[in-house]
Structures are given as structure tokens and as C-alpha cells.
N, C-alpha and C. Protein backbone atom coordinates (compact mmCIF):
# COMPACT_ATOMS: atom_id res chain seq x y z
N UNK A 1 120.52 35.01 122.91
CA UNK A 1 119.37 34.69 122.09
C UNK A 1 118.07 34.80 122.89
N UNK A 2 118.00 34.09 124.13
CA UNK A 2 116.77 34.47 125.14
C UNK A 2 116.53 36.05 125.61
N UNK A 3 117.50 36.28 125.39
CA UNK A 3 117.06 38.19 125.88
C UNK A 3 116.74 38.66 124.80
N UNK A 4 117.00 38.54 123.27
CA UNK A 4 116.36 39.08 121.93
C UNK A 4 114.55 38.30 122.42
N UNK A 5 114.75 37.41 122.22
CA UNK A 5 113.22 36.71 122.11
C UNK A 5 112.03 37.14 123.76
N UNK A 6 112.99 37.75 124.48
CA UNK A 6 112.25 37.96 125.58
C UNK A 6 111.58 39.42 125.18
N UNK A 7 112.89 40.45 125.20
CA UNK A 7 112.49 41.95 124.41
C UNK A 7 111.27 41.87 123.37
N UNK A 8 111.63 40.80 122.31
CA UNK A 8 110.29 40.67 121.58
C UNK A 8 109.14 40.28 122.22
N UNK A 9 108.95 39.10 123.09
CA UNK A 9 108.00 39.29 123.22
C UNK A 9 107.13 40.23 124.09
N UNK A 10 107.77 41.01 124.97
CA UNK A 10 107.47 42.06 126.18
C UNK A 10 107.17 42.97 124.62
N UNK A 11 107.92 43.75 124.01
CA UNK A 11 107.51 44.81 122.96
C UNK A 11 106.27 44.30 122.20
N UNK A 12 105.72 43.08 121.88
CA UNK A 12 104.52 42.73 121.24
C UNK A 12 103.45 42.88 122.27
N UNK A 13 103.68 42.29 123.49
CA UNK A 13 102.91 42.16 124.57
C UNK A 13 102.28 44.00 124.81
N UNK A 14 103.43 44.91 124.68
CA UNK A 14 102.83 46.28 124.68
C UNK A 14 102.10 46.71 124.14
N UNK A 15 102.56 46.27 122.83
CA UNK A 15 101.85 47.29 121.61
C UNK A 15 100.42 46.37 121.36
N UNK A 16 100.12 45.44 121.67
CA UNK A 16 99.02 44.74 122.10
C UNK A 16 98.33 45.35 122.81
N UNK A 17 98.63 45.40 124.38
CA UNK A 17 97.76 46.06 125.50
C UNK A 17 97.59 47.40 124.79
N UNK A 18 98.26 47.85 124.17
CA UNK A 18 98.00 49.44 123.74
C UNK A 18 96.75 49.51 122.48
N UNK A 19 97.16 48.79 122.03
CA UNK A 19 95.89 48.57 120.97
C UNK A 19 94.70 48.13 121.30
N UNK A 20 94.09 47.38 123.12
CA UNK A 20 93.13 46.87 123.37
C UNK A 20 92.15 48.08 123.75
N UNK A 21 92.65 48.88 123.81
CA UNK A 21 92.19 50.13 123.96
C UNK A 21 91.32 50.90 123.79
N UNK A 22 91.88 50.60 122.16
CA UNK A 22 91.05 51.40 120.86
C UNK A 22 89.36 50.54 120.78
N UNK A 23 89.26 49.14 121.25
CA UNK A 23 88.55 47.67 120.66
C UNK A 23 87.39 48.36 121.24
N UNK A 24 86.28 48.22 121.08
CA UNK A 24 84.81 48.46 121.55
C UNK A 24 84.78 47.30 122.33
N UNK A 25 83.74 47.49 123.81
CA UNK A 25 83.73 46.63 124.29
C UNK A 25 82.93 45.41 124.07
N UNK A 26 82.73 44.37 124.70
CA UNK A 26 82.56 43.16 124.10
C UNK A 26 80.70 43.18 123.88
N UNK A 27 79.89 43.32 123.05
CA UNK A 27 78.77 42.97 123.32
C UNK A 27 78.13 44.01 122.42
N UNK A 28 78.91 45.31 122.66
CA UNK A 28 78.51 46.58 122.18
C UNK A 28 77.70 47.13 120.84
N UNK A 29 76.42 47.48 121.38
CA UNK A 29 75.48 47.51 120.32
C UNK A 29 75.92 48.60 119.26
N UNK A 30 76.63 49.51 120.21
CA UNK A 30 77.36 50.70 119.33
C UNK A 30 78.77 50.87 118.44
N UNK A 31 79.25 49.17 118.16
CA UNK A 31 80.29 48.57 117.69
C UNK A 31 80.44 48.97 116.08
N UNK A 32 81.25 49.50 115.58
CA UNK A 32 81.26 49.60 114.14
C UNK A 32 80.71 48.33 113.39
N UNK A 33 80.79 47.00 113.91
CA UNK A 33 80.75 45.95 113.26
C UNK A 33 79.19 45.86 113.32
N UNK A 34 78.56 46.34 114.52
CA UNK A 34 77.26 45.63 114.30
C UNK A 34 76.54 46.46 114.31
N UNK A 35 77.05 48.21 113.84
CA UNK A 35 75.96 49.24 113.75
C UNK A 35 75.92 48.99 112.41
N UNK A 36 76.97 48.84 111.06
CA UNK A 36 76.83 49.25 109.95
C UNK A 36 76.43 47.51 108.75
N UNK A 37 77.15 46.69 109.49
CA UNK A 37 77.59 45.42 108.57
C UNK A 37 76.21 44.59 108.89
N UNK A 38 75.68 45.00 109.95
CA UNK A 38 74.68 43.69 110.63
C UNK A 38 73.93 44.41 109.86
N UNK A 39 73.64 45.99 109.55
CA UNK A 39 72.41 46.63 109.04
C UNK A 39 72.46 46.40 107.68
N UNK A 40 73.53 46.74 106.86
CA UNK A 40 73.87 46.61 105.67
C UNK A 40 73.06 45.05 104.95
N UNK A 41 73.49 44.12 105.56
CA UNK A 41 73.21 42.57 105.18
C UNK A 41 71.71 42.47 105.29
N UNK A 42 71.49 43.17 106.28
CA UNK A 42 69.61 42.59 106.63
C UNK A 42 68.89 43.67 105.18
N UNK A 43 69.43 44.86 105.08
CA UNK A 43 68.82 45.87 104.01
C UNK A 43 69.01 45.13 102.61
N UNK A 44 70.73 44.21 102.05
CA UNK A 44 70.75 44.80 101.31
C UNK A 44 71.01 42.96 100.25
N UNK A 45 71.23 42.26 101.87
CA UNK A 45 71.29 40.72 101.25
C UNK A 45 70.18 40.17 100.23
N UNK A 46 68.94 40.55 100.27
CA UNK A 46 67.85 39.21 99.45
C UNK A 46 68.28 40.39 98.19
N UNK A 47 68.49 41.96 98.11
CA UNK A 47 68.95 42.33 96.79
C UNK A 47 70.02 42.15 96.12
N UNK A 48 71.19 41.55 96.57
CA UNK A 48 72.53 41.43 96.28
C UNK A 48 72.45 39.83 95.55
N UNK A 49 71.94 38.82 96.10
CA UNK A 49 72.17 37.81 96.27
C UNK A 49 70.68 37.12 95.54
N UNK A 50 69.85 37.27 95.87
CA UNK A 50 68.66 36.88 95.45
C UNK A 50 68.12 35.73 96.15
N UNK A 51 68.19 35.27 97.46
CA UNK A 51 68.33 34.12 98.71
C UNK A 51 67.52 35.41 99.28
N UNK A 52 66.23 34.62 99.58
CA UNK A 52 65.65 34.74 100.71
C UNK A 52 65.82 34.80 102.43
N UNK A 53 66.43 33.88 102.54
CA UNK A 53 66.74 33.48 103.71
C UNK A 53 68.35 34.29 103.86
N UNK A 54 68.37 35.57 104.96
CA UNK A 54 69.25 36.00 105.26
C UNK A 54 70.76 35.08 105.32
N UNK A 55 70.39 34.61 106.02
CA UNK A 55 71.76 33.68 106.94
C UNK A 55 72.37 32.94 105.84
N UNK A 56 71.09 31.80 104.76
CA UNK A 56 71.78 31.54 103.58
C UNK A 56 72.52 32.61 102.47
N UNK A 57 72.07 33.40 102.39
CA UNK A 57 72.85 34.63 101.30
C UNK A 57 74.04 34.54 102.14
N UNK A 58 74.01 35.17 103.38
CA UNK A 58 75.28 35.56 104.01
C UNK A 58 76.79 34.04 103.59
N UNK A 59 76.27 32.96 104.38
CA UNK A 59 77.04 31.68 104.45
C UNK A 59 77.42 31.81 102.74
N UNK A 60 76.29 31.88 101.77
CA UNK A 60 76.85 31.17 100.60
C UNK A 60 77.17 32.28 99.57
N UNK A 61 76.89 33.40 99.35
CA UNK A 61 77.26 34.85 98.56
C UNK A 61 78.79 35.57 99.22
N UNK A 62 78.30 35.94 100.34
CA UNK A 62 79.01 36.85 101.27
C UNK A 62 80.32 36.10 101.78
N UNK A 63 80.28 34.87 102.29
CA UNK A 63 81.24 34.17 102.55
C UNK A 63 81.57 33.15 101.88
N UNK A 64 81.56 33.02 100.83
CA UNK A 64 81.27 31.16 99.84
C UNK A 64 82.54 31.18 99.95
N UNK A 65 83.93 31.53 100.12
CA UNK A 65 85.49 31.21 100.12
C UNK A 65 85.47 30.73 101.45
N UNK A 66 85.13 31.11 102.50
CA UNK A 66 85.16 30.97 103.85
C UNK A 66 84.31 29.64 104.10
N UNK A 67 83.18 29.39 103.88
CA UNK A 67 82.27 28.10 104.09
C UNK A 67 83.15 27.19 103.09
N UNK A 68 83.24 27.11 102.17
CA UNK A 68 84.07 26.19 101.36
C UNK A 68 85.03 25.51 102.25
N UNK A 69 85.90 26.49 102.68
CA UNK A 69 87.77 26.00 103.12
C UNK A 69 86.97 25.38 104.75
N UNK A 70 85.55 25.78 105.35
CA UNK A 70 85.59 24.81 106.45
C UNK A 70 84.86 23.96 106.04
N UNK A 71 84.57 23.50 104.58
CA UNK A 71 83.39 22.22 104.40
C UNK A 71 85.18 21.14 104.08
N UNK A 72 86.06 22.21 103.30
CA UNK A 72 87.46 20.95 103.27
C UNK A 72 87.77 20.72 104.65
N UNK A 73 88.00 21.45 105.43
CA UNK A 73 88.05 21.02 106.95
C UNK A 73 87.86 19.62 107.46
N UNK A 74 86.59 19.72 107.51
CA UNK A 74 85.89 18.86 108.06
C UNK A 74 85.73 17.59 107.30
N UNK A 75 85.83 17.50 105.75
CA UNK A 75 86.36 16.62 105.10
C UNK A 75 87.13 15.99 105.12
N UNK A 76 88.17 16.42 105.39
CA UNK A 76 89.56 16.27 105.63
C UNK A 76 89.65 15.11 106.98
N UNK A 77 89.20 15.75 108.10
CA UNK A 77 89.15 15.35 108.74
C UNK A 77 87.87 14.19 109.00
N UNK A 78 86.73 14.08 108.67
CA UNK A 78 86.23 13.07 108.33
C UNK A 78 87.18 11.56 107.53
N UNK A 79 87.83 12.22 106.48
CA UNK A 79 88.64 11.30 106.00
C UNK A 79 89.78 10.49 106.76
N UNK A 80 90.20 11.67 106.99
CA UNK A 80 91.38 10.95 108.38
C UNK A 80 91.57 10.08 109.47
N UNK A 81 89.84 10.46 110.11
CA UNK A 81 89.60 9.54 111.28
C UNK A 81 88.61 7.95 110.36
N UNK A 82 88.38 8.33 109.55
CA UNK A 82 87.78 6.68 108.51
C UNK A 82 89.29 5.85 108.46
N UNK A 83 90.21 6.86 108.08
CA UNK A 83 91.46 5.91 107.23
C UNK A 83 92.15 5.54 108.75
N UNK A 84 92.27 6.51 110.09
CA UNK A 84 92.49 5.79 110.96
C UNK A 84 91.92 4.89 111.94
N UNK A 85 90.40 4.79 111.91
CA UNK A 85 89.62 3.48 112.12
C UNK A 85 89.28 2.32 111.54
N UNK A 86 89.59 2.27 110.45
CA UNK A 86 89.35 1.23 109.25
C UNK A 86 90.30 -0.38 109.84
N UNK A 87 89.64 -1.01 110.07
CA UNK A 87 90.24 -2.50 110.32
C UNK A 87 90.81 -3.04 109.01
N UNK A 88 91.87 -3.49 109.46
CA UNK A 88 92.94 -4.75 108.72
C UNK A 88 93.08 -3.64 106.93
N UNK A 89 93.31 -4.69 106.21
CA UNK A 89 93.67 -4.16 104.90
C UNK A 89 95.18 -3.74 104.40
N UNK A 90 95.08 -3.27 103.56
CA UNK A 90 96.82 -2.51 103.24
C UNK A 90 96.90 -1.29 103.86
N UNK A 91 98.38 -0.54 103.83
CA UNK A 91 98.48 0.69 104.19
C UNK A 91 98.12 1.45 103.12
């Protein structure tokens, strides 16, 4: 069973390093992500969305599924650490 799970992970570990390859490097102004998507949003956000303020369109149009599930996050966890600091009472 340890030599199946070892093979796997050495064969993931490859095809990993092999794929780091392809990645633009870290910072890179010439990055698919931040030649087309960064330009796209600044051109095309206050028309899509009707928010002035870039960063708000983006957070609440562009990502509103994504900001949501970390506002439950943090809810969540707000809640958790109340219900485990809370003195005396019932369970």
C-alpha cells in the first residue's frame, strides 16, 4: 500500500514540476492575467456594473459569490469564538 501511495505521489510531484514551467513568472507585467483582465475591468467595470469606484464593482458585480462565502466565513467564525467565550449558561 506505501509503494502505491509513494508512486502517486512522486508521479503528481512530476507532472507538477512539469507544469511550473508553462506559469509566467511571478510579478510579470506581461502575464496573461494582468495584460488582459486588469485592462478589461479598469475599461469596462463603471459600464458593466454602474459603481463608480473600480474595486467596489469588482468585490460586489464581478465577484458577489466569492465576497459572500468569505462574509459567511468570518461569520461563522465570529459566531464560534462568541459561543466559545461566553461565560456560564446552558450548552
Amino acid at each position: 500500500m506505501r509503494t502505491k501511495a509513494l508512486v502517486a505521489v512522486i508521479f503528481i510531484g512530476i507532472i507538477l514540476f512539469w507544469a511550473v514551467e508553462d506559469m509566467p513568472a511571478f510579478g510579470d507585467p506581461d502575464s496573461p492575467a494582468t495584460r488582459y483582465t486588469g485592462e478589461m475591468f479598469i475599461q469596462e467595470a463603471q459600464k458593466d456594473t454602474g459603481i463608480a469606484n473600480i474595486v467596489t464593482a469588482i468585490l460586489v458585480s464581478y465577484r458577489g459569490f466569492d465576497t459572500l462565502g468569505e462574509v459567511i466565513v468570518i461569520f461563522t467564525a465570529g459566531i464560534s469564538v462568541a459561543l466559545l467565550l461566553r461565560r456560564g449558561g446552558r450548552l
